[in-house]
PDB file of N, CA and C in Angstrom:
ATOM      1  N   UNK A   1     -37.756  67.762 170.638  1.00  0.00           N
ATOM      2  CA  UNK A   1     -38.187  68.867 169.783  1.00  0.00           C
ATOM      3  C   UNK A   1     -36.975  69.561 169.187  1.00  0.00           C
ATOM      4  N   UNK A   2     -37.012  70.267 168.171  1.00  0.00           N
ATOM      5  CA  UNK A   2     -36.141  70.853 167.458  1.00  0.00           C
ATOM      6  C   UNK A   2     -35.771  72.196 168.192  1.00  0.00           C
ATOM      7  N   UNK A   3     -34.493  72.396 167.758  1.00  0.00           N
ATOM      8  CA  UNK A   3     -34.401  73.815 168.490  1.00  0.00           C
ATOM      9  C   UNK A   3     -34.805  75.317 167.337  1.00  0.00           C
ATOM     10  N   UNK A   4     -34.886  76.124 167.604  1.00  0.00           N
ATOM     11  CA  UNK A   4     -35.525  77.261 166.171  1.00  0.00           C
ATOM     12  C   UNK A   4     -33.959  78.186 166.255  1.00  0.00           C
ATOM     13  N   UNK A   5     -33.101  78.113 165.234  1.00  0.00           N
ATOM     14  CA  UNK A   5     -32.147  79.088 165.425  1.00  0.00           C
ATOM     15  C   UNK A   5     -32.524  80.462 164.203  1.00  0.00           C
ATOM     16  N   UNK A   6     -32.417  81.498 165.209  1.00  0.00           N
ATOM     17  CA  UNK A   6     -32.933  82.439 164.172  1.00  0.00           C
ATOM     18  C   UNK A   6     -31.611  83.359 163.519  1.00  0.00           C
ATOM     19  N   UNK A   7     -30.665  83.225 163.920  1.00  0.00           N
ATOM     20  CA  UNK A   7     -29.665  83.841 163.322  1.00  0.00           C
ATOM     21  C   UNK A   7     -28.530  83.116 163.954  1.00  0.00           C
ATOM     22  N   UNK A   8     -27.075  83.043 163.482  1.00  0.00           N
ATOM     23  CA  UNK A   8     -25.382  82.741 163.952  1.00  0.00           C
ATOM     24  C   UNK A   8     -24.582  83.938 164.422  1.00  0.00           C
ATOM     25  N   UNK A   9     -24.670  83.394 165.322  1.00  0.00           N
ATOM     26  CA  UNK A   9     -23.591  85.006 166.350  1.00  0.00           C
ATOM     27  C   UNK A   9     -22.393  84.150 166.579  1.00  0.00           C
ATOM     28  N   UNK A  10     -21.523  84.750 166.157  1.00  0.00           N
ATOM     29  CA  UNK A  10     -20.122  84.654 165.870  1.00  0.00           C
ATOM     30  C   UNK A  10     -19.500  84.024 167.686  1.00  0.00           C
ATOM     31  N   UNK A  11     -18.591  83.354 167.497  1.00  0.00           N
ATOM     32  CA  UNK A  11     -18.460  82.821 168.849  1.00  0.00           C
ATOM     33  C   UNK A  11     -17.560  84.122 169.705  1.00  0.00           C
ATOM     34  N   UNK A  12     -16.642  84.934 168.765  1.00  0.00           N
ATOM     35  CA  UNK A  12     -15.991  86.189 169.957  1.00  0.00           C
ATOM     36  C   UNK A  12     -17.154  87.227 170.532  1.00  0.00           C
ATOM     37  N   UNK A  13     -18.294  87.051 169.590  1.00  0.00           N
ATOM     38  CA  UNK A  13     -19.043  88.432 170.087  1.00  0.00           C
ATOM     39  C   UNK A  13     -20.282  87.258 171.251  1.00  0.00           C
ATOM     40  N   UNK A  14     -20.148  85.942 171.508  1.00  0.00           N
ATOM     41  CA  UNK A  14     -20.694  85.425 172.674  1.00  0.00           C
ATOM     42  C   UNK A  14     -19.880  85.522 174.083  1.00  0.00           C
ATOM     43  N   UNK A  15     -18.162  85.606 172.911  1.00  0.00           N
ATOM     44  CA  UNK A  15     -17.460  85.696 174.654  1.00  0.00           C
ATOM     45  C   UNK A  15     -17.781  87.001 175.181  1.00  0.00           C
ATOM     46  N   UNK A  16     -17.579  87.989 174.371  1.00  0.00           N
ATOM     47  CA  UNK A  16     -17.718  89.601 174.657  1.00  0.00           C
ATOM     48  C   UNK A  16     -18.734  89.435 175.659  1.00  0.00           C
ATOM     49  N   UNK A  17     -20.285  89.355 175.081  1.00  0.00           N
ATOM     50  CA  UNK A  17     -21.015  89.165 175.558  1.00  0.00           C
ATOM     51  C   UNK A  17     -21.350  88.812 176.986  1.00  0.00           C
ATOM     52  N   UNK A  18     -20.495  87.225 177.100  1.00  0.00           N
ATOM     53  CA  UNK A  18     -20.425  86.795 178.332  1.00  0.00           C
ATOM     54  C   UNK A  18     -19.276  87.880 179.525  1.00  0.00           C
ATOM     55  N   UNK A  19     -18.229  88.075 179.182  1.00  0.00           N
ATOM     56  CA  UNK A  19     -17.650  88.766 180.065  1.00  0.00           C
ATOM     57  C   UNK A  19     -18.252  90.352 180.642  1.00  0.00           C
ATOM     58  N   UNK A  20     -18.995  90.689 179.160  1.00  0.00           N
ATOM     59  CA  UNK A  20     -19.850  91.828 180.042  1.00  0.00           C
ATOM     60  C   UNK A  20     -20.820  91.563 180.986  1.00  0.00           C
ATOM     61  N   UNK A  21     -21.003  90.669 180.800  1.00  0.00           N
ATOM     62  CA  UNK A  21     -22.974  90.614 181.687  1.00  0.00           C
ATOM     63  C   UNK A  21     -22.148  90.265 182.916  1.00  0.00           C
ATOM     64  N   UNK A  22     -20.628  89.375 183.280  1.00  0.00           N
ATOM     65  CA  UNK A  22     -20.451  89.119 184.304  1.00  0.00           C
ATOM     66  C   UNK A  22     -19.489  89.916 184.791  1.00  0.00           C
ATOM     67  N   UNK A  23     -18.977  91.254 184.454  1.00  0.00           N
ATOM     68  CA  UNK A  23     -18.015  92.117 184.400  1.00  0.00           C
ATOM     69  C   UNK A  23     -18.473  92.476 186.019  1.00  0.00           C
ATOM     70  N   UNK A  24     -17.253  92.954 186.748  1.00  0.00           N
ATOM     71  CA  UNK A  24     -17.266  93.186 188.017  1.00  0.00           C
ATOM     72  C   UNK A  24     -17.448  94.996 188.573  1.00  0.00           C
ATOM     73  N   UNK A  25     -17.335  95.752 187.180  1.00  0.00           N
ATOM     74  CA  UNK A  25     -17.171  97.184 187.135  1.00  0.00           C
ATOM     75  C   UNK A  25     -19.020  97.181 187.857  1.00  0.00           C
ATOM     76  N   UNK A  26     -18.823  98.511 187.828  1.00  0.00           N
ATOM     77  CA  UNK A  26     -20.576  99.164 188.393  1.00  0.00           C
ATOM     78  C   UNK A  26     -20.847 100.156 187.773  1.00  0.00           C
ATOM     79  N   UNK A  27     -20.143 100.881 186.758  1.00  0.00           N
ATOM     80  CA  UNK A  27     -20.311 101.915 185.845  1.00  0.00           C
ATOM     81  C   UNK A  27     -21.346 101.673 184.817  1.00  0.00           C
ATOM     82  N   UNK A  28     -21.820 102.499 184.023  1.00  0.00           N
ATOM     83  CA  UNK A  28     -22.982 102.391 182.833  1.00  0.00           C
ATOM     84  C   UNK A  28     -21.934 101.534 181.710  1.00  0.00           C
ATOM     85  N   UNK A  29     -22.866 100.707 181.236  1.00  0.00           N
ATOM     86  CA  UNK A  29     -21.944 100.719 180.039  1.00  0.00           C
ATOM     87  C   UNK A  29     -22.662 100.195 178.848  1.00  0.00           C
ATOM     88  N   UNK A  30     -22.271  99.987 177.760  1.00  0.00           N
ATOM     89  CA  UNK A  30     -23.168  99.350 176.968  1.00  0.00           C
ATOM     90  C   UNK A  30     -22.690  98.677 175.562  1.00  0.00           C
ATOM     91  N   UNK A  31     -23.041  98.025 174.989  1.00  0.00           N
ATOM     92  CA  UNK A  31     -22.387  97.355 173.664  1.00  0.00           C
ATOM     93  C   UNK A  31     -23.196  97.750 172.887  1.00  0.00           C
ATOM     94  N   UNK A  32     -22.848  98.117 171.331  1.00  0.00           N
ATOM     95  CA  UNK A  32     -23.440  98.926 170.681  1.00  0.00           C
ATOM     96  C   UNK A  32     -22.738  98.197 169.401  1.00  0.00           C
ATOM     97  N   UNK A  33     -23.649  96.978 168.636  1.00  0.00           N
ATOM     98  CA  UNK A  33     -23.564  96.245 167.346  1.00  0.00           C
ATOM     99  C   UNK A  33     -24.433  96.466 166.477  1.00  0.00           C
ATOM    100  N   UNK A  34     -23.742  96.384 164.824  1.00  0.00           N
ATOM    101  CA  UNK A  34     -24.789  96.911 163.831  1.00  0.00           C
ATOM    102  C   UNK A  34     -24.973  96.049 162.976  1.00  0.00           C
ATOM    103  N   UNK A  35     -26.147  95.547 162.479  1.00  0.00           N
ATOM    104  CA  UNK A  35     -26.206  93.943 161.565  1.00  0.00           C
ATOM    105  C   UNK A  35     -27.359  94.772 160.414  1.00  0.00           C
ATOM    106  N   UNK A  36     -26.448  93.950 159.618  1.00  0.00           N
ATOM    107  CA  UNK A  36     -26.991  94.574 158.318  1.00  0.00           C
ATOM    108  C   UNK A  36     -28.082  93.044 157.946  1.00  0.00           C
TER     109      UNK A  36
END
């Protein structure tokens, strides 16, 4: 089956991505992107 891609996310904002979700801190935090 085909895969459905609904938009291209840039490959630095997947690393970002990845290092937050596995970030070792315990504080609030949050990423905050704006797509026009």
């Amino acid at each position: 089956s085909e895969s459905l891609v609904v938009c291209d996310v840039a490959e630095d904002l997947v690393e970002k991505l990845r290092k937050f979700r596995f970030r070792k801190e315990t504080s609030n935090a949050a990423i905050i992107r704006y797509f026009s």
